[in-house]
N, C-alpha and C. Protein backbone atom coordinates (compact mmCIF):
# COMPACT_ATOMS: atom_id res chain seq x y z
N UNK A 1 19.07 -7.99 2.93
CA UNK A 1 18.21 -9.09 3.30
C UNK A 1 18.50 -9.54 4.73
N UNK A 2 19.77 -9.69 4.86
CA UNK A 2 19.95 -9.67 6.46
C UNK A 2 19.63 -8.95 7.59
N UNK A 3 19.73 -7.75 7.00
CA UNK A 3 18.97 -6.65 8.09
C UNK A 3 17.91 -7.10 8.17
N UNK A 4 17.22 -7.05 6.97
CA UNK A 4 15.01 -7.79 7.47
C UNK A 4 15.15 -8.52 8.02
N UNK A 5 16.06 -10.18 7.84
CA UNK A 5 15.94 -10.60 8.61
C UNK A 5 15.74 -10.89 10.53
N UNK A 6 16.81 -10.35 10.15
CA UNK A 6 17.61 -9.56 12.06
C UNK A 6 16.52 -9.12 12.39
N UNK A 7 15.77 -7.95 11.66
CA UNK A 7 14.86 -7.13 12.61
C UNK A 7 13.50 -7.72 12.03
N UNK A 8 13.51 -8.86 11.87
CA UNK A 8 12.29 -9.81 11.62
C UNK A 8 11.21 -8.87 10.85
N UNK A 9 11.87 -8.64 9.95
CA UNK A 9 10.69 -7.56 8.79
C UNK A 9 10.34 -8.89 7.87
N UNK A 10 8.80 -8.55 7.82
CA UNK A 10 7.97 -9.45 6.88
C UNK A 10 7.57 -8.47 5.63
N UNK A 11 7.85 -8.74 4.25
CA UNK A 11 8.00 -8.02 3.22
C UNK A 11 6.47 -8.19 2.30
N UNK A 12 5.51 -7.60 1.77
CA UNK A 12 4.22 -8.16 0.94
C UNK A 12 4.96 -7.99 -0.50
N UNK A 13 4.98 -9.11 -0.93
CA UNK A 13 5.65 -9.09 -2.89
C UNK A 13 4.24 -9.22 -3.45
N UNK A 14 3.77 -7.73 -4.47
CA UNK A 14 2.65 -7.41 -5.52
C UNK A 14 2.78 -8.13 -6.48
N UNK A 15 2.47 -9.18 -7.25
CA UNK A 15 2.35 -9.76 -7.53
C UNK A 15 1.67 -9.83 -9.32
N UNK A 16 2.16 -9.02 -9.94
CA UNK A 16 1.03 -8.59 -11.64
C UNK A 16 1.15 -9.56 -12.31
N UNK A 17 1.78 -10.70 -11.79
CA UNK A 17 1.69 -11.35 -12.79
C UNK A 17 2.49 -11.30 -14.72
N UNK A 18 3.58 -10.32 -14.09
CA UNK A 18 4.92 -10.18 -15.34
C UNK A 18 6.11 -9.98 -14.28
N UNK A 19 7.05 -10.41 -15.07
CA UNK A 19 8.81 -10.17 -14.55
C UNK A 19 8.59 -11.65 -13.54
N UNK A 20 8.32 -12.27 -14.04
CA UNK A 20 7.63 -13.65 -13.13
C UNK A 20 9.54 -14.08 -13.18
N UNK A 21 10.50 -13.83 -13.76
CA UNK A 21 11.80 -14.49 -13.35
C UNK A 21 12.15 -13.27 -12.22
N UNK A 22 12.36 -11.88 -12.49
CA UNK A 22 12.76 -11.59 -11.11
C UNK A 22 11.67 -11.83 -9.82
N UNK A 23 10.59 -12.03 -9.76
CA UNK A 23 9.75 -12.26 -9.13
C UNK A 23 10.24 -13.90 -8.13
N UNK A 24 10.73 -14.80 -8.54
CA UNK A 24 11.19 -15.71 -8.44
C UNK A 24 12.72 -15.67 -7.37
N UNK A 25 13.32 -14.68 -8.17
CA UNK A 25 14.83 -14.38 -7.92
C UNK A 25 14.53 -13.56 -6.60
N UNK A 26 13.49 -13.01 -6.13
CA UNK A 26 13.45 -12.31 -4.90
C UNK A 26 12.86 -13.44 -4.09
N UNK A 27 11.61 -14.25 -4.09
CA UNK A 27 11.40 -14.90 -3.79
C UNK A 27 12.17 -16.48 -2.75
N UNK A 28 13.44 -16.23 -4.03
CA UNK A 28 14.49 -17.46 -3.75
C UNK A 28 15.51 -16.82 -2.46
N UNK A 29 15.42 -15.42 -2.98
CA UNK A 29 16.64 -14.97 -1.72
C UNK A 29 16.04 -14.87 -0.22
N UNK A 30 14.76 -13.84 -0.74
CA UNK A 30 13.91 -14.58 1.26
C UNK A 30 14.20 -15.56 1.60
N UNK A 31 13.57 -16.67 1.08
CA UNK A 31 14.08 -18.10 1.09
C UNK A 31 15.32 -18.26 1.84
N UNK A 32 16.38 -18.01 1.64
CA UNK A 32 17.70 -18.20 1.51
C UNK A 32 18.20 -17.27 2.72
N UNK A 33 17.67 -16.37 3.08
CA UNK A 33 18.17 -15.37 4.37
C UNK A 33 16.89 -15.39 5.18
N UNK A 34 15.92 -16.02 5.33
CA UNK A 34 14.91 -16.66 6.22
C UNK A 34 13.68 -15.15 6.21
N UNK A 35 14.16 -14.07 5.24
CA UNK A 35 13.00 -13.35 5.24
C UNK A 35 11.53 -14.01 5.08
N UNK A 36 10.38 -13.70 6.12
CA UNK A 36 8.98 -14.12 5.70
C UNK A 36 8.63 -12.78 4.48
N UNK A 37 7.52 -13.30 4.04
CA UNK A 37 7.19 -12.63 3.23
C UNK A 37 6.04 -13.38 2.87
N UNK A 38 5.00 -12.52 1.79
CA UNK A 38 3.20 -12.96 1.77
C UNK A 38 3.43 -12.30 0.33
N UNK A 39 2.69 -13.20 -0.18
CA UNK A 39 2.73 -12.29 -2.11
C UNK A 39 1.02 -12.43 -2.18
N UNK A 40 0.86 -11.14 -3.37
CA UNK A 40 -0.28 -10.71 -3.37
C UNK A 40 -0.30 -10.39 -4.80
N UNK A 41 -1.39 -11.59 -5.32
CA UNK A 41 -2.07 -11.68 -6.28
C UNK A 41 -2.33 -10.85 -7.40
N UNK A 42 -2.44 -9.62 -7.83
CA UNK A 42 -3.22 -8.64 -8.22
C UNK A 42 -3.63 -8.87 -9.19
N UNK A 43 -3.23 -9.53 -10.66
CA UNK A 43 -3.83 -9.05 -11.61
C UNK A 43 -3.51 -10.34 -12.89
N UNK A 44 -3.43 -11.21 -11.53
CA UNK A 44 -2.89 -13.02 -12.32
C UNK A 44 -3.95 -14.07 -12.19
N UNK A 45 -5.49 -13.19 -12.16
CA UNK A 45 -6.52 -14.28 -12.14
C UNK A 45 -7.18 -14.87 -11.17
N UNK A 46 -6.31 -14.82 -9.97
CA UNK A 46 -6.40 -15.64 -8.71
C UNK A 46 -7.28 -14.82 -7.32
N UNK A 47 -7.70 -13.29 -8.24
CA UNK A 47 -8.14 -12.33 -7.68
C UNK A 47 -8.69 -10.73 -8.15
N UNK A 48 -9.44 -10.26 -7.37
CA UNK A 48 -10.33 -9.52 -7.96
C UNK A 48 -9.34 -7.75 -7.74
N UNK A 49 -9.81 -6.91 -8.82
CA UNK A 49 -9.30 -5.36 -8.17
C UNK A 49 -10.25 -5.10 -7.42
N UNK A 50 -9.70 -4.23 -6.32
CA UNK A 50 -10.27 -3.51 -5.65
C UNK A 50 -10.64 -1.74 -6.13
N UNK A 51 -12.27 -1.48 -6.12
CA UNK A 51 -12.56 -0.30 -6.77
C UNK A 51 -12.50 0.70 -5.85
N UNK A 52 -11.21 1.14 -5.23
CA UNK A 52 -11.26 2.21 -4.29
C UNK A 52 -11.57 3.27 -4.56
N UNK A 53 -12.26 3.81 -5.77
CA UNK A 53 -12.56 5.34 -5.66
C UNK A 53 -11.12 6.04 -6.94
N UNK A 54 -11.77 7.32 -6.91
CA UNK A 54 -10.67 7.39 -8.04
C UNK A 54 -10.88 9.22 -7.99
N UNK A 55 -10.31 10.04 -8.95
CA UNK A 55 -10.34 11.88 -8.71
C UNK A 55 -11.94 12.12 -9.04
N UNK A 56 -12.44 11.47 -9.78
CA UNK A 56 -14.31 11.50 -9.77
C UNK A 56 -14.88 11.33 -9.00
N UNK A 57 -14.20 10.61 -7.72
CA UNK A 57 -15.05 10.43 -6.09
C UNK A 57 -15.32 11.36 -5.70
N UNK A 58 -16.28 11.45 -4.98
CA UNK A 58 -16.80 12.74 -3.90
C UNK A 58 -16.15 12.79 -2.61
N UNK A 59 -15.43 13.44 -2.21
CA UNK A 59 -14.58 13.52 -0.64
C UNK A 59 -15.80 13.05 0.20
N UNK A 60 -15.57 12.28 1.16
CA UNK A 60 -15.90 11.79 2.09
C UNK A 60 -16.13 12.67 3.36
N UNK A 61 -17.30 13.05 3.73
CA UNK A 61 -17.24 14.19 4.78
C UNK A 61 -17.39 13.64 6.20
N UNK A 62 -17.87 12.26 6.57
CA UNK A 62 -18.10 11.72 7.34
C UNK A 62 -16.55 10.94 8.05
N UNK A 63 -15.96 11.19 9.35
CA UNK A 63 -14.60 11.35 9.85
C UNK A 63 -14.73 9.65 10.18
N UNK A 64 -16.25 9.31 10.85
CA UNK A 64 -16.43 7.90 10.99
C UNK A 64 -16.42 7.09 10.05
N UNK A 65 -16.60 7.46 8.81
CA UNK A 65 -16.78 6.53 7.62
C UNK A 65 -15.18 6.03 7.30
N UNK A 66 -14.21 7.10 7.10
CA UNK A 66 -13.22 7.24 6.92
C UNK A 66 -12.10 6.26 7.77
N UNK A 67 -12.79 6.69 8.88
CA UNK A 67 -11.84 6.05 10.01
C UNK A 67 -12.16 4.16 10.10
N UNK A 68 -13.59 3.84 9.21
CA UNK A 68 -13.89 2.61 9.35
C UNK A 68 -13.08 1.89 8.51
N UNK A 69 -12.78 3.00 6.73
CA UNK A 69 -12.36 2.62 6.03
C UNK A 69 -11.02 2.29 6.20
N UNK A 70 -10.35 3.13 6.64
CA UNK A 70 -8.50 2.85 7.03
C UNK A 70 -8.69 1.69 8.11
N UNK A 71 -9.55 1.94 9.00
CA UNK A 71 -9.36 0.19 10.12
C UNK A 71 -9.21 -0.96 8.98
N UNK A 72 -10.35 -0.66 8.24
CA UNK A 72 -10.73 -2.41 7.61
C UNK A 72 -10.06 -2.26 6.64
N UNK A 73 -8.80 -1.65 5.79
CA UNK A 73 -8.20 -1.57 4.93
C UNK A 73 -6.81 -2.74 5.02
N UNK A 74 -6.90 -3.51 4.11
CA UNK A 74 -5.64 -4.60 3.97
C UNK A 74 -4.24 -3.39 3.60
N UNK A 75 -4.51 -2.59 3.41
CA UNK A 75 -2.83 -1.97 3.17
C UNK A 75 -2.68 -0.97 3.84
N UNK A 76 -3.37 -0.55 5.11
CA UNK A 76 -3.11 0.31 6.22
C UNK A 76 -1.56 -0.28 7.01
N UNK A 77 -1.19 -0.97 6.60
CA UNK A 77 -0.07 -1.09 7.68
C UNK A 77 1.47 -1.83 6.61
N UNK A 78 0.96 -1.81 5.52
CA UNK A 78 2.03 -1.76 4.31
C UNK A 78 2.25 -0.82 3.62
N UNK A 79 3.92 -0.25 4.50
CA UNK A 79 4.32 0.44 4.36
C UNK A 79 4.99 0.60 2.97
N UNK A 80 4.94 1.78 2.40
CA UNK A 80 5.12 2.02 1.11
C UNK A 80 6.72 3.17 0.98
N UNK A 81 7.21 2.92 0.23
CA UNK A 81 8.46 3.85 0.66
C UNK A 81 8.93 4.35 -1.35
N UNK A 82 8.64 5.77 -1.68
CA UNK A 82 8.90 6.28 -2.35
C UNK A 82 9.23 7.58 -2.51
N UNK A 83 10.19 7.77 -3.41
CA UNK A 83 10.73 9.27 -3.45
C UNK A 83 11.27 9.91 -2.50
N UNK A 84 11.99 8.72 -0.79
CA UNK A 84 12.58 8.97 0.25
C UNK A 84 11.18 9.14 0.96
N UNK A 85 9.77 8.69 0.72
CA UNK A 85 8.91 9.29 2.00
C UNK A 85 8.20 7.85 2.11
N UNK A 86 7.99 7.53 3.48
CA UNK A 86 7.00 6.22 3.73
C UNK A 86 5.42 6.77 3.87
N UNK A 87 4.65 5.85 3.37
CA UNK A 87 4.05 6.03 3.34
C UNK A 87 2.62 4.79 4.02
N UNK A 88 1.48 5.06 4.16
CA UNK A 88 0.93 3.75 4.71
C UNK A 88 -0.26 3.14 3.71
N UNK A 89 0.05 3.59 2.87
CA UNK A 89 -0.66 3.63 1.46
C UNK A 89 -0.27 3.84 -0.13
N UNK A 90 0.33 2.51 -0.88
CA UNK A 90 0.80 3.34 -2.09
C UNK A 90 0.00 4.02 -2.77
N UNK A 91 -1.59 3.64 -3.09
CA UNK A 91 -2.64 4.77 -3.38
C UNK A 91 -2.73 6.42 -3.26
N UNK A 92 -2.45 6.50 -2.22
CA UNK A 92 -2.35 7.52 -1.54
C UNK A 92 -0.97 8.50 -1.31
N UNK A 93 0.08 7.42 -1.75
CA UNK A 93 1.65 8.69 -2.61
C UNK A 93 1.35 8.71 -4.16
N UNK A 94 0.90 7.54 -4.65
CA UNK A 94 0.72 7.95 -5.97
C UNK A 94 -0.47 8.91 -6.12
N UNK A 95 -1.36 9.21 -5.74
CA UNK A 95 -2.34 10.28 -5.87
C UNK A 95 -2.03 11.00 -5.41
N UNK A 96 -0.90 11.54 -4.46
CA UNK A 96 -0.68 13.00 -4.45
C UNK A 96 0.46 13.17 -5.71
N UNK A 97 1.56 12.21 -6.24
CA UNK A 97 2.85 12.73 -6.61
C UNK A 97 2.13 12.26 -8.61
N UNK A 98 0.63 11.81 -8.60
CA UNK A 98 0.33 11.03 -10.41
C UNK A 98 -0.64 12.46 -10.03
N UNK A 99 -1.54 11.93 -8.91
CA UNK A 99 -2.90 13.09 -9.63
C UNK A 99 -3.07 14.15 -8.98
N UNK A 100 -1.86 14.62 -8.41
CA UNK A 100 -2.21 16.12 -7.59
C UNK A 100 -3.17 16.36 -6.65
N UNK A 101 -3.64 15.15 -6.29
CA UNK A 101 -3.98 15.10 -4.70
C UNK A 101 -3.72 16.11 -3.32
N UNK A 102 -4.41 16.62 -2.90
CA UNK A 102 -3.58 17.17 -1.47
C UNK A 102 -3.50 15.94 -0.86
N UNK A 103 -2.15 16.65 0.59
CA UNK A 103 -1.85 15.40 1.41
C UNK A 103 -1.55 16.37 2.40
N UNK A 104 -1.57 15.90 3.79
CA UNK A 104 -1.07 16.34 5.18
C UNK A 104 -0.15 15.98 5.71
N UNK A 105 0.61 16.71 6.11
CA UNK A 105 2.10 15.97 6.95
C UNK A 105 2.21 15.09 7.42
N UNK A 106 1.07 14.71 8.26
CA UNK A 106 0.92 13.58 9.18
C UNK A 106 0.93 11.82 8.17
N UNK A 107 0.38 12.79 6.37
CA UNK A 107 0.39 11.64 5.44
C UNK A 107 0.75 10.74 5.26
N UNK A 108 2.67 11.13 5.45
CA UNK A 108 4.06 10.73 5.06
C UNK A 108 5.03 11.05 6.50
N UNK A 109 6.24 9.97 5.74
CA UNK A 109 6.85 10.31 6.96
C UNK A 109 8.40 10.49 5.86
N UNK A 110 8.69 11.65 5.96
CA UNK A 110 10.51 11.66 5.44
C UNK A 110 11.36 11.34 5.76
N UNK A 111 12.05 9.89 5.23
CA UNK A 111 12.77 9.22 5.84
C UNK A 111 14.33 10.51 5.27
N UNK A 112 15.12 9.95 6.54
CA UNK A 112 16.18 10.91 7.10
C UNK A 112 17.19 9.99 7.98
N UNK A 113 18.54 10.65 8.00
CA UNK A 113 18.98 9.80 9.24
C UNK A 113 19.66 10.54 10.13
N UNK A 114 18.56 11.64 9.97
CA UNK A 114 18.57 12.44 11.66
C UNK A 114 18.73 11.54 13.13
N UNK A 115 19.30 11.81 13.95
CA UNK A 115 19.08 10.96 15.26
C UNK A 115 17.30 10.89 16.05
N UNK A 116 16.80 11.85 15.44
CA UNK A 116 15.06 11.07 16.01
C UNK A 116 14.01 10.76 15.10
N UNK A 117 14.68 10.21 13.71
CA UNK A 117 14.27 9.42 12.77
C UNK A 117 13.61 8.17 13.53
N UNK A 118 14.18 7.66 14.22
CA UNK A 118 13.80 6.07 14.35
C UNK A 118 12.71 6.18 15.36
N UNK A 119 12.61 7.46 16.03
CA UNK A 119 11.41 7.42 17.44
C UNK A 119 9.90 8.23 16.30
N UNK A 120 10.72 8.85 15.22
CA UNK A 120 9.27 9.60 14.56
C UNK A 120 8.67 7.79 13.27
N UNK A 121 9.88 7.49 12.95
CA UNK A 121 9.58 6.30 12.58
C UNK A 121 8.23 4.94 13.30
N UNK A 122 8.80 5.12 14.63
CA UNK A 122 7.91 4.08 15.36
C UNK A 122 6.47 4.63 15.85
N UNK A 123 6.57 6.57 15.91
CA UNK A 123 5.48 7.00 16.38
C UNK A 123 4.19 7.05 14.89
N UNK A 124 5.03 6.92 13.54
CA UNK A 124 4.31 6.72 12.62
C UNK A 124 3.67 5.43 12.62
N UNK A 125 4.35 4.35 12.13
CA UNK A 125 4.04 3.14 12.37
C UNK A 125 3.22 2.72 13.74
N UNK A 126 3.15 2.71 14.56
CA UNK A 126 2.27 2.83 15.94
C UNK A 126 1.07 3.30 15.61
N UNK A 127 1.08 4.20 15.51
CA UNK A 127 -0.30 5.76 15.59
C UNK A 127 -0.86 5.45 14.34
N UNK A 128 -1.48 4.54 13.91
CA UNK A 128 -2.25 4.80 12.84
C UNK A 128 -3.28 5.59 12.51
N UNK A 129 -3.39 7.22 11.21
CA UNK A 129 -4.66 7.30 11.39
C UNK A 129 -5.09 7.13 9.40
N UNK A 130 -6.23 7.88 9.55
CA UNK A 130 -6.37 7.96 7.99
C UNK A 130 -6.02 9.47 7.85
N UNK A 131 -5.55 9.27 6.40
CA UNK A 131 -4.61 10.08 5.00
C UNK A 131 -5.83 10.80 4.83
N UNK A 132 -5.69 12.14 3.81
CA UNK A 132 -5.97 12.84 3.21
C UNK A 132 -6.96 12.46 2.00
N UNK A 133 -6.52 10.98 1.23
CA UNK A 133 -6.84 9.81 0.25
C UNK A 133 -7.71 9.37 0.45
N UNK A 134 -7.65 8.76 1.59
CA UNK A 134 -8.72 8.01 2.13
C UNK A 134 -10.43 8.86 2.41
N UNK A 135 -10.12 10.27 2.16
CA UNK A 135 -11.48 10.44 2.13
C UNK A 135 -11.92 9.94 0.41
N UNK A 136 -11.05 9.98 -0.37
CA UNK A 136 -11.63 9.84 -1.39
C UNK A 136 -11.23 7.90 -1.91
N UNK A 137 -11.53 7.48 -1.34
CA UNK A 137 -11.30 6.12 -1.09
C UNK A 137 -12.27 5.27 -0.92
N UNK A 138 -12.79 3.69 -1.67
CA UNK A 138 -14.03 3.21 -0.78
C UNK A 138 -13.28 1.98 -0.15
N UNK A 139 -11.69 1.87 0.39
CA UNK A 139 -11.14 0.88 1.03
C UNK A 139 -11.10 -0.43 0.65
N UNK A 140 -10.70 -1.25 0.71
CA UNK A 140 -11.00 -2.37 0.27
C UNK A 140 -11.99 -3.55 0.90
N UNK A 141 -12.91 -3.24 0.77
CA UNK A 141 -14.28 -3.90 0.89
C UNK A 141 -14.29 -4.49 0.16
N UNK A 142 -14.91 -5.77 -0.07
CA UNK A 142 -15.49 -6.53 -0.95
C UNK A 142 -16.73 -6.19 -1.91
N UNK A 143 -17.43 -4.97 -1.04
CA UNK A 143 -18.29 -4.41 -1.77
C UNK A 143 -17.90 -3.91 -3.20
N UNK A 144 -16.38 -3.32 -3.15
CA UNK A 144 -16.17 -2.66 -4.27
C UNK A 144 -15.40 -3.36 -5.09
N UNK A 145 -15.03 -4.48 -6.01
CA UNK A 145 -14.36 -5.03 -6.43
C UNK A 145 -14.62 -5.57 -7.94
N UNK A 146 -14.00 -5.44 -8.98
CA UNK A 146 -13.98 -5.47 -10.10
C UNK A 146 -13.20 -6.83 -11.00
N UNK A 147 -13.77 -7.71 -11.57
CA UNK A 147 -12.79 -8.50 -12.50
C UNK A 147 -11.26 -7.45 -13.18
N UNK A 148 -10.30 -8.53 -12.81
CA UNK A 148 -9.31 -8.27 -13.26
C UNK A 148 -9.18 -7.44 -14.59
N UNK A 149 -8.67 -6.80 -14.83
CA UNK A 149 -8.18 -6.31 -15.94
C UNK A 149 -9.70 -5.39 -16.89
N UNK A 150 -10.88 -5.40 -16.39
CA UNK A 150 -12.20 -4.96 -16.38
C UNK A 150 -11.85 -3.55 -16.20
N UNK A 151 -11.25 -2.98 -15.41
CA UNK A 151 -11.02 -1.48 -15.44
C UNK A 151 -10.38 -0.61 -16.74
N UNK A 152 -9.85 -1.67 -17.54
CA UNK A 152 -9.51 -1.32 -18.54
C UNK A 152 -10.37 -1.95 -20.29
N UNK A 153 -11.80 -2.55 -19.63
CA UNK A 153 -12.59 -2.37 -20.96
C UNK A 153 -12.54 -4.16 -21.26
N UNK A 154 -11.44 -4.73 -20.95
CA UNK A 154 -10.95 -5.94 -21.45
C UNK A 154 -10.42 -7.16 -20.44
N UNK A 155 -10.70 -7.82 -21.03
CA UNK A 155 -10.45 -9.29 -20.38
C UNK A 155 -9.12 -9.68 -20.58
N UNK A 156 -8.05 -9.70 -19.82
CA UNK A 156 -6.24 -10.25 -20.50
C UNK A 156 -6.45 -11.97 -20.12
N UNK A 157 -5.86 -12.67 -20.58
CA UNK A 157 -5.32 -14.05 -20.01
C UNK A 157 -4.23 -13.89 -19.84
């Protein structure tokens, strides 16, 4: 927590709406070591899913459409870090590593602690483009957005 702090990392906490005590317990320690941090709603009422597309989408052939979609995308720049690889999209590691997705090198970045880790690190983070995913993606638009828990047939409280 001190390191984020130091290097002034702002953290996004997902928010489902269960484990609401550790949810709290992370919450309290930002708090407490001056981490910022932004929590995000998902699936506690206070907000809608987003219908990004799914393996039934049609790839996206249009490079402009794509490229509009990753600009105007809220999680283009929340970084995702699994299985040792960052990523700029958790959508987009879980659809290559859940649904056998292809992905391009440029996808991911393999974290390492090679000595030019930290310059391929910043040239990732910097250089934003769009993923492999994102053709099959409709971004998070407002256009596409679904009542909570509706993707699954049912209404939860």
């Amino acid at each position: 927590m001190r390191i984020m702090h130091d290097n002034d990392v702002k953290i996004r906490i997902s928010n489902y709406g269960r484990s609401l005590d550790k949810l709290a317990e992370l919450t309290k320690k930002c708090d407490k070591f001056g981490v910022q941090y932004s929590m995000y709603d998902f699936a506690t009422g206070k907000t809608r899913w987003f219908q990004c597309g799914g393996v039934d989408f049609k790839r996206e052939q249009n490079n402009r459409t794509v490229k509009k979609r990753f600009n105007d995308c809220r999680f283009n720049t929340c970084l995702t870090l699994e299985r040792g690889e960052l990523s700029h999209c958790s959508r987009a590691t879980n659809s290559y590593h859940i649904q056998g997705f292809q992905r391009k090198d440029s996808d991911y970045l393999k974290v390492s602690d090679d000595k030019n880790f930290k310059n391929r690190l910043r040239k990732y983070v910097l250089f934003l483009k769009p993923m492999e995913a994102c053709h099959y993606c409709y971004g998070t638009s407002m256009d596409h957005t679904i009542p909570v828990a509706l993707q699954e047939g049912e209404t939860r409280n």
